[in-house]
PDB file of N, CA and C in Angstrom:
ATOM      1  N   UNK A   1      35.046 -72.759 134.690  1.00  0.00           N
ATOM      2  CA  UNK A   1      36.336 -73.385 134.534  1.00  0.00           C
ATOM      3  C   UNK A   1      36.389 -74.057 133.164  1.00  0.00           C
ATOM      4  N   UNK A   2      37.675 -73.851 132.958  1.00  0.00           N
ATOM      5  CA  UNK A   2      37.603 -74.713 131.145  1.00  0.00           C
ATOM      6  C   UNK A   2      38.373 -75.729 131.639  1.00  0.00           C
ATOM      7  N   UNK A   3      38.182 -76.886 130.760  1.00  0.00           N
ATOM      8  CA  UNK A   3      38.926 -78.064 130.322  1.00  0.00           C
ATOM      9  C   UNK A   3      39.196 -78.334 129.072  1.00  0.00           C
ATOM     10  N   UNK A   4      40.344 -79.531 129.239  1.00  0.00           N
ATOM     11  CA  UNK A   4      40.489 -80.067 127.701  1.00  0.00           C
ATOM     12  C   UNK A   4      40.169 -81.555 127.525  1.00  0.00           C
ATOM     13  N   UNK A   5      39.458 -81.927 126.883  1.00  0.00           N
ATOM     14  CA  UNK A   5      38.899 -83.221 126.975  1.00  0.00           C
ATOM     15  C   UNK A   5      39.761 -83.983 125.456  1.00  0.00           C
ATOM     16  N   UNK A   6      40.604 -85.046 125.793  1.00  0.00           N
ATOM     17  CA  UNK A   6      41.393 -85.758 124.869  1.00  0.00           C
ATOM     18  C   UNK A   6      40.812 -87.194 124.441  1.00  0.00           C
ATOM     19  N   UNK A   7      40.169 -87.307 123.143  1.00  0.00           N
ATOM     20  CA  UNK A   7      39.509 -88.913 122.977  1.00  0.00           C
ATOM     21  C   UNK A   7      40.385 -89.101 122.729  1.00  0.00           C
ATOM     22  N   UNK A   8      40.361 -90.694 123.349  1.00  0.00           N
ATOM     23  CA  UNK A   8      41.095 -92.095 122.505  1.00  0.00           C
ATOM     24  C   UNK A   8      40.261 -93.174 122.670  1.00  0.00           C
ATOM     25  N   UNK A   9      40.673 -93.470 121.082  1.00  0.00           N
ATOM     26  CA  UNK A   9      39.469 -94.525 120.959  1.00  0.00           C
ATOM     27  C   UNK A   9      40.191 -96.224 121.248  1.00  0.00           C
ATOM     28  N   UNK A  10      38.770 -96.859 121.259  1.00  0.00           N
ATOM     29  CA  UNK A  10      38.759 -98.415 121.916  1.00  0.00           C
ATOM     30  C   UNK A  10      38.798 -98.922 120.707  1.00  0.00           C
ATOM     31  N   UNK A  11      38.330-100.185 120.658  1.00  0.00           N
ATOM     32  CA  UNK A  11      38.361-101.014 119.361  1.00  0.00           C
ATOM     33  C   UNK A  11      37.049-101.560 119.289  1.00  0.00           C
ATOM     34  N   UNK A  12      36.463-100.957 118.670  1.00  0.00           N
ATOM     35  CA  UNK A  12      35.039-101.128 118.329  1.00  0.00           C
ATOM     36  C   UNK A  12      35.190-102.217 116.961  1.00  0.00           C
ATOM     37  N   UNK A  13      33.806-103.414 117.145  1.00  0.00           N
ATOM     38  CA  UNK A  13      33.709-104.447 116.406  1.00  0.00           C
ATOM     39  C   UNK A  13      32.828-104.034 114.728  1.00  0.00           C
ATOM     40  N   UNK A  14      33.494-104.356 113.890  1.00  0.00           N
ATOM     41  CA  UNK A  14      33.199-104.026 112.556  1.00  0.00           C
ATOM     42  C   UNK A  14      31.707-103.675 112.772  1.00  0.00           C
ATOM     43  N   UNK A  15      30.912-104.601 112.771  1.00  0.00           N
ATOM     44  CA  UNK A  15      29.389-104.547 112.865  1.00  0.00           C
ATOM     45  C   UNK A  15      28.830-103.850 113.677  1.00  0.00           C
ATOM     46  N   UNK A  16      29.997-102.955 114.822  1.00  0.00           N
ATOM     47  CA  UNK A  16      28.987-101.443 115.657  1.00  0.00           C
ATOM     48  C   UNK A  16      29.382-100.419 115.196  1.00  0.00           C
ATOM     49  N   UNK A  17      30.511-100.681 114.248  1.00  0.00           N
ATOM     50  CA  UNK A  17      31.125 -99.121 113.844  1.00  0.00           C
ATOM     51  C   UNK A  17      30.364 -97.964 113.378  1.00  0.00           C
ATOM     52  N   UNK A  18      28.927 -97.855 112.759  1.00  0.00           N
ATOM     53  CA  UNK A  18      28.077 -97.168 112.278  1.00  0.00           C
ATOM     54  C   UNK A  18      27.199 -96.892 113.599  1.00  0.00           C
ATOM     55  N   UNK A  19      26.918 -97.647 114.371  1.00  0.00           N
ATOM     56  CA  UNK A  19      26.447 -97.100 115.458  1.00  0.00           C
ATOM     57  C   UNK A  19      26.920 -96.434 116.454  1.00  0.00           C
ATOM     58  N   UNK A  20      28.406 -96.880 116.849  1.00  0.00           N
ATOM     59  CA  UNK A  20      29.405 -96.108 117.520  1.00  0.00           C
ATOM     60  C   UNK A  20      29.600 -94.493 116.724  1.00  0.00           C
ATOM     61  N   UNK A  21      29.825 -94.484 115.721  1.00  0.00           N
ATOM     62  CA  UNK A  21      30.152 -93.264 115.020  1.00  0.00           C
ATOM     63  C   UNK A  21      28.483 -92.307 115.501  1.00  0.00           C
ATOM     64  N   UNK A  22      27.300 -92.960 115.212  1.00  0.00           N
ATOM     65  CA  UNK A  22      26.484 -91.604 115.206  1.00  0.00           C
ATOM     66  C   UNK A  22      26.341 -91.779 116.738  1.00  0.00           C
ATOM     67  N   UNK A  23      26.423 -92.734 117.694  1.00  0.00           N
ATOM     68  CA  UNK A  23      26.265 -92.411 118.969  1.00  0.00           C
ATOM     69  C   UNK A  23      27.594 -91.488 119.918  1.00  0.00           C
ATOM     70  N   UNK A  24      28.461 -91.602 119.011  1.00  0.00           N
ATOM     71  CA  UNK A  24      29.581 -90.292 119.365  1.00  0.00           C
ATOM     72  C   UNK A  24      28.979 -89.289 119.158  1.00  0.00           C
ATOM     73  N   UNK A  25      29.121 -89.012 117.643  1.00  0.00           N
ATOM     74  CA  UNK A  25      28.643 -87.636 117.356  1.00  0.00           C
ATOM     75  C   UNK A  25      27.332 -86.795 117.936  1.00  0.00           C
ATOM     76  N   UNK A  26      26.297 -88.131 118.493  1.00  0.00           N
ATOM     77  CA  UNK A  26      25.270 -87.827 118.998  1.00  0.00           C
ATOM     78  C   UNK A  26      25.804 -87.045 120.457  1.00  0.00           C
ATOM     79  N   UNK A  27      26.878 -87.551 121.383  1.00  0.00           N
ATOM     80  CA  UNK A  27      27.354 -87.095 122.602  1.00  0.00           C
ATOM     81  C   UNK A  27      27.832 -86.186 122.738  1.00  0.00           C
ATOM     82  N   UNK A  28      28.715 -86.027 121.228  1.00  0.00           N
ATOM     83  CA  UNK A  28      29.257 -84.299 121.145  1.00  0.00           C
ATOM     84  C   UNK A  28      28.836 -83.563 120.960  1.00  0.00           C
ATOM     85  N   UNK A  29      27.434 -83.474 120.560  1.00  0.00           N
ATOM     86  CA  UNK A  29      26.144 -82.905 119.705  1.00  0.00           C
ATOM     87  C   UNK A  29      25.737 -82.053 121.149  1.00  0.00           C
ATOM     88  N   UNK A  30      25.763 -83.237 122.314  1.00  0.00           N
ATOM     89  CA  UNK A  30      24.640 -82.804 123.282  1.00  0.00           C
ATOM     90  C   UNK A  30      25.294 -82.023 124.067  1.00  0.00           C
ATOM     91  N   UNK A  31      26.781 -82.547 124.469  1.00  0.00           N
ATOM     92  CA  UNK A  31      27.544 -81.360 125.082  1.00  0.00           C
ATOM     93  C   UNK A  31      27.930 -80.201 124.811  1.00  0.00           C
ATOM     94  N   UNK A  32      27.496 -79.823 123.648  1.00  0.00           N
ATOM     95  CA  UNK A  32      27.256 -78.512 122.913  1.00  0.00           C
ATOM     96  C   UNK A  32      26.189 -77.833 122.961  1.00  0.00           C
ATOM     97  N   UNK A  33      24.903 -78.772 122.449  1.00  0.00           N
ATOM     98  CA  UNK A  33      23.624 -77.938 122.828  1.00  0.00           C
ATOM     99  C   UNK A  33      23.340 -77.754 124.321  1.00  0.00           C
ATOM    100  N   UNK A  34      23.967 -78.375 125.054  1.00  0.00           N
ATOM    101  CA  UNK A  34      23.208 -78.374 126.694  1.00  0.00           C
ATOM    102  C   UNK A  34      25.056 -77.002 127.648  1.00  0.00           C
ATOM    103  N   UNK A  35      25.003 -76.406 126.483  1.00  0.00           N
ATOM    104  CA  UNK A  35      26.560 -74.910 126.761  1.00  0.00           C
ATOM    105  C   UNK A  35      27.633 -75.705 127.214  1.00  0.00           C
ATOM    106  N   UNK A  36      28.000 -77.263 127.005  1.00  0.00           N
ATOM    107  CA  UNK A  36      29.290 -77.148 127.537  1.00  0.00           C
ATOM    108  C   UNK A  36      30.067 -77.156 126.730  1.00  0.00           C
ATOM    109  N   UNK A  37      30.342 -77.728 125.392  1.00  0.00           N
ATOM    110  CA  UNK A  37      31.555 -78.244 124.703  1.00  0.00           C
ATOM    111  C   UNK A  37      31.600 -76.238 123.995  1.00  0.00           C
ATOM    112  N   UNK A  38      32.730 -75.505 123.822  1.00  0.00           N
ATOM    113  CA  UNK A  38      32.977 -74.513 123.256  1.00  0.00           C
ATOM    114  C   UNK A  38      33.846 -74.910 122.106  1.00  0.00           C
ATOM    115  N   UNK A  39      34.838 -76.043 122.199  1.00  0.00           N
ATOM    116  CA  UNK A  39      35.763 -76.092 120.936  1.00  0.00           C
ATOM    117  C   UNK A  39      35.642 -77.662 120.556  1.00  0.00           C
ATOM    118  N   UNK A  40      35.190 -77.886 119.320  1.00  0.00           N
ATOM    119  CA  UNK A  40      35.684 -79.237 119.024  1.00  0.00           C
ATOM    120  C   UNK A  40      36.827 -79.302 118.010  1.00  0.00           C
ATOM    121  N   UNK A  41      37.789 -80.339 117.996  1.00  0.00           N
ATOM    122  CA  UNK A  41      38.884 -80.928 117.124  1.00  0.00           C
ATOM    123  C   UNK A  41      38.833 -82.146 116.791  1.00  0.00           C
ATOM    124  N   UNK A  42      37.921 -82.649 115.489  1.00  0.00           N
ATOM    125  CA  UNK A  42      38.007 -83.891 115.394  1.00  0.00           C
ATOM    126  C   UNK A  42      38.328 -84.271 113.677  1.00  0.00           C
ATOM    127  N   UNK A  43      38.614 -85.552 113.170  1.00  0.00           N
ATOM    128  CA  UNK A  43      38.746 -85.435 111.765  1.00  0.00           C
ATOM    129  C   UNK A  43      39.958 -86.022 110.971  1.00  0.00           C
ATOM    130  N   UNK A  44      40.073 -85.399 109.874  1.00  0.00           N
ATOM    131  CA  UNK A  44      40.988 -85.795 109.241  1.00  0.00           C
ATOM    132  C   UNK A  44      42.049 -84.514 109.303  1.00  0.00           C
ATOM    133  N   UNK A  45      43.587 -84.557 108.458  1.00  0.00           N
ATOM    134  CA  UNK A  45      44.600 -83.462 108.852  1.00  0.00           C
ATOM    135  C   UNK A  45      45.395 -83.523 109.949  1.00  0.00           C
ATOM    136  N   UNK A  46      45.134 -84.904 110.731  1.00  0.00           N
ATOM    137  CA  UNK A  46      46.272 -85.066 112.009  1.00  0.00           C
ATOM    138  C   UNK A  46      47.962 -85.098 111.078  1.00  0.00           C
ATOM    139  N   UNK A  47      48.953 -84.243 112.091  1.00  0.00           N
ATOM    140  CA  UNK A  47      50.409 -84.732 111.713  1.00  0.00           C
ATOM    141  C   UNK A  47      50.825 -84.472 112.661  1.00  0.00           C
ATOM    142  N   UNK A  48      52.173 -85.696 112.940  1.00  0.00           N
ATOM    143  CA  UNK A  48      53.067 -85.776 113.759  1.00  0.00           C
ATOM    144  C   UNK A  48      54.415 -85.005 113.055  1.00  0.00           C
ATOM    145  N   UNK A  49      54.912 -83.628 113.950  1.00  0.00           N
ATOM    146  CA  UNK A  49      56.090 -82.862 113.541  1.00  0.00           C
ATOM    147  C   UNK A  49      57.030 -82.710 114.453  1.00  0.00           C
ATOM    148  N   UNK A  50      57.893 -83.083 114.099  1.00  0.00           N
ATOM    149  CA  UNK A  50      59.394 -83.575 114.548  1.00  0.00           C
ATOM    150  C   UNK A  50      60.351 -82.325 113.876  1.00  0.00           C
ATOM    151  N   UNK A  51      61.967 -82.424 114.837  1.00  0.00           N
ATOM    152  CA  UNK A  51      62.761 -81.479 114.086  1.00  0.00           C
ATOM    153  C   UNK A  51      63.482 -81.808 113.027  1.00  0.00           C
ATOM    154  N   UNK A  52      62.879 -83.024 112.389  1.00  0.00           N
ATOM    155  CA  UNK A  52      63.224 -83.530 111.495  1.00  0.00           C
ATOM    156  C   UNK A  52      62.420 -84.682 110.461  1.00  0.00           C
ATOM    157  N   UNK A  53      60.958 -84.554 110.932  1.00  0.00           N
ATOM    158  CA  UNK A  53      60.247 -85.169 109.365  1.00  0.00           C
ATOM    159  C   UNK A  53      58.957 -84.314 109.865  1.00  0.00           C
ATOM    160  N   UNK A  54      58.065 -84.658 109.291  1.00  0.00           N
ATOM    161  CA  UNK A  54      56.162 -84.142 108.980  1.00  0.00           C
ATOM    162  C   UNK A  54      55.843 -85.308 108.542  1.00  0.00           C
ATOM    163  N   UNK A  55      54.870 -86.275 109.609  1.00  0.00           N
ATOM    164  CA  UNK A  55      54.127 -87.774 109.569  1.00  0.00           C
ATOM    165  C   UNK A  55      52.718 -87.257 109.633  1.00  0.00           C
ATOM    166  N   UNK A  56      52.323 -88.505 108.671  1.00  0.00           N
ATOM    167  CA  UNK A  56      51.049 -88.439 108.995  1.00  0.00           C
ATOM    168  C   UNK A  56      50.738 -89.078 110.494  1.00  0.00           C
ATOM    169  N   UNK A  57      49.500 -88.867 111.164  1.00  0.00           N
ATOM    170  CA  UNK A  57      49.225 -89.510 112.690  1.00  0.00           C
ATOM    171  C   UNK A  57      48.319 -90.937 112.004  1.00  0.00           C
ATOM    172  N   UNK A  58      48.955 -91.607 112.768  1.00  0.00           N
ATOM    173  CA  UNK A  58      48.595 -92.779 113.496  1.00  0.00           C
ATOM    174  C   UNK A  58      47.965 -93.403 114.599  1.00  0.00           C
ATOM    175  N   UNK A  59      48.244 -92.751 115.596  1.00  0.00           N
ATOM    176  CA  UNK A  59      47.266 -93.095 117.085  1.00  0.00           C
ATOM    177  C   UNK A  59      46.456 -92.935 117.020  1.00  0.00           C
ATOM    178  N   UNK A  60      46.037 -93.074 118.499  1.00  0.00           N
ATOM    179  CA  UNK A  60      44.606 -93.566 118.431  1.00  0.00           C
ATOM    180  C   UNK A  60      43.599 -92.172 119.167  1.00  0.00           C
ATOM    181  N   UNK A  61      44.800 -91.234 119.400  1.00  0.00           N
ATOM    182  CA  UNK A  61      43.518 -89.672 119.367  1.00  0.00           C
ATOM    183  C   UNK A  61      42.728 -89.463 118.054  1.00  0.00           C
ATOM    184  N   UNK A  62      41.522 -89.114 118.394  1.00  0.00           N
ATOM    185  CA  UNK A  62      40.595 -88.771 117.378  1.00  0.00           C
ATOM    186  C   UNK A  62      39.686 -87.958 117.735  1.00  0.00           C
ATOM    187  N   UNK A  63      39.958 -87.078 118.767  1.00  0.00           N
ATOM    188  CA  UNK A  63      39.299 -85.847 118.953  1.00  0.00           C
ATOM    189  C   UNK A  63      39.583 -85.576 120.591  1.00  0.00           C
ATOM    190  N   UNK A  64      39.095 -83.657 120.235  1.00  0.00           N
ATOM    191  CA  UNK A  64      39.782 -83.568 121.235  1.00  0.00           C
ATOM    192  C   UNK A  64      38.307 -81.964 121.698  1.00  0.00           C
ATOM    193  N   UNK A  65      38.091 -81.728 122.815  1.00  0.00           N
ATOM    194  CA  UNK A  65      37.327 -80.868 123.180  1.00  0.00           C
ATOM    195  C   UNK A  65      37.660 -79.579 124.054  1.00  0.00           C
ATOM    196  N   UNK A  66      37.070 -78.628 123.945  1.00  0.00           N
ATOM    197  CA  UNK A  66      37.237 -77.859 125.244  1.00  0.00           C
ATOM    198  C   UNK A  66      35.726 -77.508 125.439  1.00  0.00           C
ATOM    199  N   UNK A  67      35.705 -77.335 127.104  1.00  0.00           N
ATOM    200  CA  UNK A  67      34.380 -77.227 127.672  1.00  0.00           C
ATOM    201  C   UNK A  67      34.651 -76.221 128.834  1.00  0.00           C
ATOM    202  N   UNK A  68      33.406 -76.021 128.959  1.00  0.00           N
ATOM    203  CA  UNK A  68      33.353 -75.160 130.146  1.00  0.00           C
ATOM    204  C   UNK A  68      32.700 -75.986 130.879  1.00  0.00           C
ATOM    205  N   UNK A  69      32.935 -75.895 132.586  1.00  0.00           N
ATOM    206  CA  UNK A  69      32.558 -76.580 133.343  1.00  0.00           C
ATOM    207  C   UNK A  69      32.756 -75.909 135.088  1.00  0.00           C
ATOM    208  N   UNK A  70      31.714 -76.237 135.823  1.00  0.00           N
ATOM    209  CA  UNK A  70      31.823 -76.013 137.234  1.00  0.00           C
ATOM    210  C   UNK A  70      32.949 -76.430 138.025  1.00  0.00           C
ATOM    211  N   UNK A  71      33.107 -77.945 137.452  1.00  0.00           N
ATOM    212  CA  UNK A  71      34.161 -78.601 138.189  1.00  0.00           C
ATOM    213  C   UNK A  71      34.489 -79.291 137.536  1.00  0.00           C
ATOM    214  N   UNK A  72      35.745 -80.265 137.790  1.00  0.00           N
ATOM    215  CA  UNK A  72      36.416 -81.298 137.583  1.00  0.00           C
ATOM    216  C   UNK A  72      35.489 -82.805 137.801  1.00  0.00           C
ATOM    217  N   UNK A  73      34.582 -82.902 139.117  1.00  0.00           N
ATOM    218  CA  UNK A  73      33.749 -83.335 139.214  1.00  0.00           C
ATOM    219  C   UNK A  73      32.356 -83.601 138.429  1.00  0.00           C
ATOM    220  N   UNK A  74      32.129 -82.101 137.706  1.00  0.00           N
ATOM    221  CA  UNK A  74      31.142 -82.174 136.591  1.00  0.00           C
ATOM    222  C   UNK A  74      31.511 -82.815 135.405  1.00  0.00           C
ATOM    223  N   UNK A  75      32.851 -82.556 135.195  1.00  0.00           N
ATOM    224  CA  UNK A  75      33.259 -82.936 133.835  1.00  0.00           C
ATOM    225  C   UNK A  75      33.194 -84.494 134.205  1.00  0.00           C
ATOM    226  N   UNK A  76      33.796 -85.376 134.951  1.00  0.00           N
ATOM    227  CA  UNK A  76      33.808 -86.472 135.242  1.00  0.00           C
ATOM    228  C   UNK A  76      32.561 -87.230 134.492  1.00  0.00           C
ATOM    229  N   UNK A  77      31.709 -86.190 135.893  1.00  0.00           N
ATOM    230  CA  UNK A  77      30.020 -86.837 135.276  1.00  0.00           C
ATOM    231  C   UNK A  77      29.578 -87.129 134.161  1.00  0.00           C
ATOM    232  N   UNK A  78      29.872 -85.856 133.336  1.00  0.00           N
ATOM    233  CA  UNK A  78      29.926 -85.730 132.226  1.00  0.00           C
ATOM    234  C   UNK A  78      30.321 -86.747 131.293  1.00  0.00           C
ATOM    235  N   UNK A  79      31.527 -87.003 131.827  1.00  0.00           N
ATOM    236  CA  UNK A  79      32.087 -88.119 130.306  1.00  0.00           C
ATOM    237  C   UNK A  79      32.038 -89.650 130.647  1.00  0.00           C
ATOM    238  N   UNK A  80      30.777 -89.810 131.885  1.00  0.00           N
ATOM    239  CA  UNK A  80      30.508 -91.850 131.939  1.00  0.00           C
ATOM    240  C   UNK A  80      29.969 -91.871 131.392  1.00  0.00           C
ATOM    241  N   UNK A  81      29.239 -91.440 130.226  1.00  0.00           N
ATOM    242  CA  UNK A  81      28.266 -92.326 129.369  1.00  0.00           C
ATOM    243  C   UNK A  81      28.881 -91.887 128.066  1.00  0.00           C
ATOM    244  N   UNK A  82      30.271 -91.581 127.656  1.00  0.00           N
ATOM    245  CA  UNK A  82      30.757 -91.443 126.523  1.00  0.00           C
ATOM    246  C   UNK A  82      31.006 -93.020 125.815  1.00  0.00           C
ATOM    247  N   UNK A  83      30.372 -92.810 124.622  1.00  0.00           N
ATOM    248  CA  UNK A  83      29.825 -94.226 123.921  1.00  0.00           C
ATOM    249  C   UNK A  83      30.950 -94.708 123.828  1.00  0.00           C
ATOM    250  N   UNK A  84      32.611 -94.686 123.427  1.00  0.00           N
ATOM    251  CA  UNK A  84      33.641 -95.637 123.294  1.00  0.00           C
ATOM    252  C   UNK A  84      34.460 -96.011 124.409  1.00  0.00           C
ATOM    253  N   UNK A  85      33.611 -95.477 126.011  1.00  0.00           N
ATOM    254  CA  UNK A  85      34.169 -96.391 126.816  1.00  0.00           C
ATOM    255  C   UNK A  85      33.916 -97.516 126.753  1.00  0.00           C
ATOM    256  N   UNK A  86      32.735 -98.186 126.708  1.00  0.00           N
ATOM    257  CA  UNK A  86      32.878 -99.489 126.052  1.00  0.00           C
ATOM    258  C   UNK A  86      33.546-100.496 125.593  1.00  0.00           C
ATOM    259  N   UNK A  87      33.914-100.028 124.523  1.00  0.00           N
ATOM    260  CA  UNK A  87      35.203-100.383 123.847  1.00  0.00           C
ATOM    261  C   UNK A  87      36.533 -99.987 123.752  1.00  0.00           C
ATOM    262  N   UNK A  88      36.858-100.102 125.373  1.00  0.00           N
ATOM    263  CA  UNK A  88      38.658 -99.620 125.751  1.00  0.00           C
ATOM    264  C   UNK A  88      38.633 -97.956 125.138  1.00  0.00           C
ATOM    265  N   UNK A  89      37.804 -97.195 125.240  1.00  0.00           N
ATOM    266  CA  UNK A  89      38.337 -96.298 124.423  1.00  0.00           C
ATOM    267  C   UNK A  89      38.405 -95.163 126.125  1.00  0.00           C
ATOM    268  N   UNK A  90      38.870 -94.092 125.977  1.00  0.00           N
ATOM    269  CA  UNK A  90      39.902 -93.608 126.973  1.00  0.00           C
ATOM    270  C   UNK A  90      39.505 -91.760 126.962  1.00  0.00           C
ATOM    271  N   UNK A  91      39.214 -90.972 128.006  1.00  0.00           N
ATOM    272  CA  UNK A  91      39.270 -89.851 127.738  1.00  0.00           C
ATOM    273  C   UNK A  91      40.218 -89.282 129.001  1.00  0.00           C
ATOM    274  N   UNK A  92      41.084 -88.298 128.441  1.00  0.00           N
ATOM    275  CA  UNK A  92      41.987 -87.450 129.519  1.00  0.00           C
ATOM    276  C   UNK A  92      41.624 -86.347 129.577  1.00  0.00           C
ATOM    277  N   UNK A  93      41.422 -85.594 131.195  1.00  0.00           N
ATOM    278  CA  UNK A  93      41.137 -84.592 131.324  1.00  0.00           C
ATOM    279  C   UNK A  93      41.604 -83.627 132.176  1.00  0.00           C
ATOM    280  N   UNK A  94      42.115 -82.392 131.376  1.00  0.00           N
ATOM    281  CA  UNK A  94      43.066 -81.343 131.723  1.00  0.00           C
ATOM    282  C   UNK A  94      42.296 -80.236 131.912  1.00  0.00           C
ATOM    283  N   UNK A  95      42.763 -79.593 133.430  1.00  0.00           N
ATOM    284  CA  UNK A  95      42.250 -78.374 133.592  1.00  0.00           C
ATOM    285  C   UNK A  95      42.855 -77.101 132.774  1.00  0.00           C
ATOM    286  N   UNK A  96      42.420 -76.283 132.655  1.00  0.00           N
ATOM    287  CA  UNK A  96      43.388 -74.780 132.400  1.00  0.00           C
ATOM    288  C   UNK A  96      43.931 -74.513 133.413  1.00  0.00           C
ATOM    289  N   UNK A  97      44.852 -73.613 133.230  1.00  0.00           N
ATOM    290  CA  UNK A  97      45.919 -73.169 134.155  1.00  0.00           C
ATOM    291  C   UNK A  97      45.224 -71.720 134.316  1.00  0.00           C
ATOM    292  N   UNK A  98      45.041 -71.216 135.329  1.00  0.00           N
ATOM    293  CA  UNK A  98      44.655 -69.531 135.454  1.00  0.00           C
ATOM    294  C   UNK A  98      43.187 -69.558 135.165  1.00  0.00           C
ATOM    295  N   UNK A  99      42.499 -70.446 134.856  1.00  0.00           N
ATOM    296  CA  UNK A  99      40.956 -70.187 134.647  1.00  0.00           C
ATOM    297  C   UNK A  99      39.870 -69.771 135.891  1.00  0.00           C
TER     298      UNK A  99
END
């Protein structure tokens, strides 16, 4: 089964921001080497497009995944030890349709 896994981040305190950053990347690292993560989207190049301007983004998405997974239940498992829950930070998770 695929999913789509949507970060949003918390508000991490000046003085963890370097540790938060490689202990993310460390989490996305692992859900990749251990076959689940297939797509990552993270970075710079966000825009908000309207039928009438092209914004740069602002919110607070900052990455976004697709995985393969057994269940809805696995994925769950999966994302309690994602390092910016901690700090209010937020993940949504969408099944595929037809998978």
């Amino acid at each position: 089964m695929k999913f789509l896994l949507v970060y949003r981040g918390g508000v991490v305190p000046d003085d963890q921001l370097d540790r938060n950053v490689n202990e993310l990347w460390g989490w996305l690292d692992n859900l990749k080497e251990n076959g689940y993560e297939k797509v990552r989207f993270a970075g710079s190049g966000r825009k908000i497009i309207s039928q009438d301007s092209i914004n740069d983004y602002s919110g607070d998405l900052f990455g976004v995944s697709i995985i393969e997974a057994g269940s809805l239940e696995e994925v769950i498992s999966l994302t309690s030890d994602w390092p910016e829950l901690q700090y209010g930070g937020r993940i949504e998770i969408v099944e595929a349709i037809g998978d």
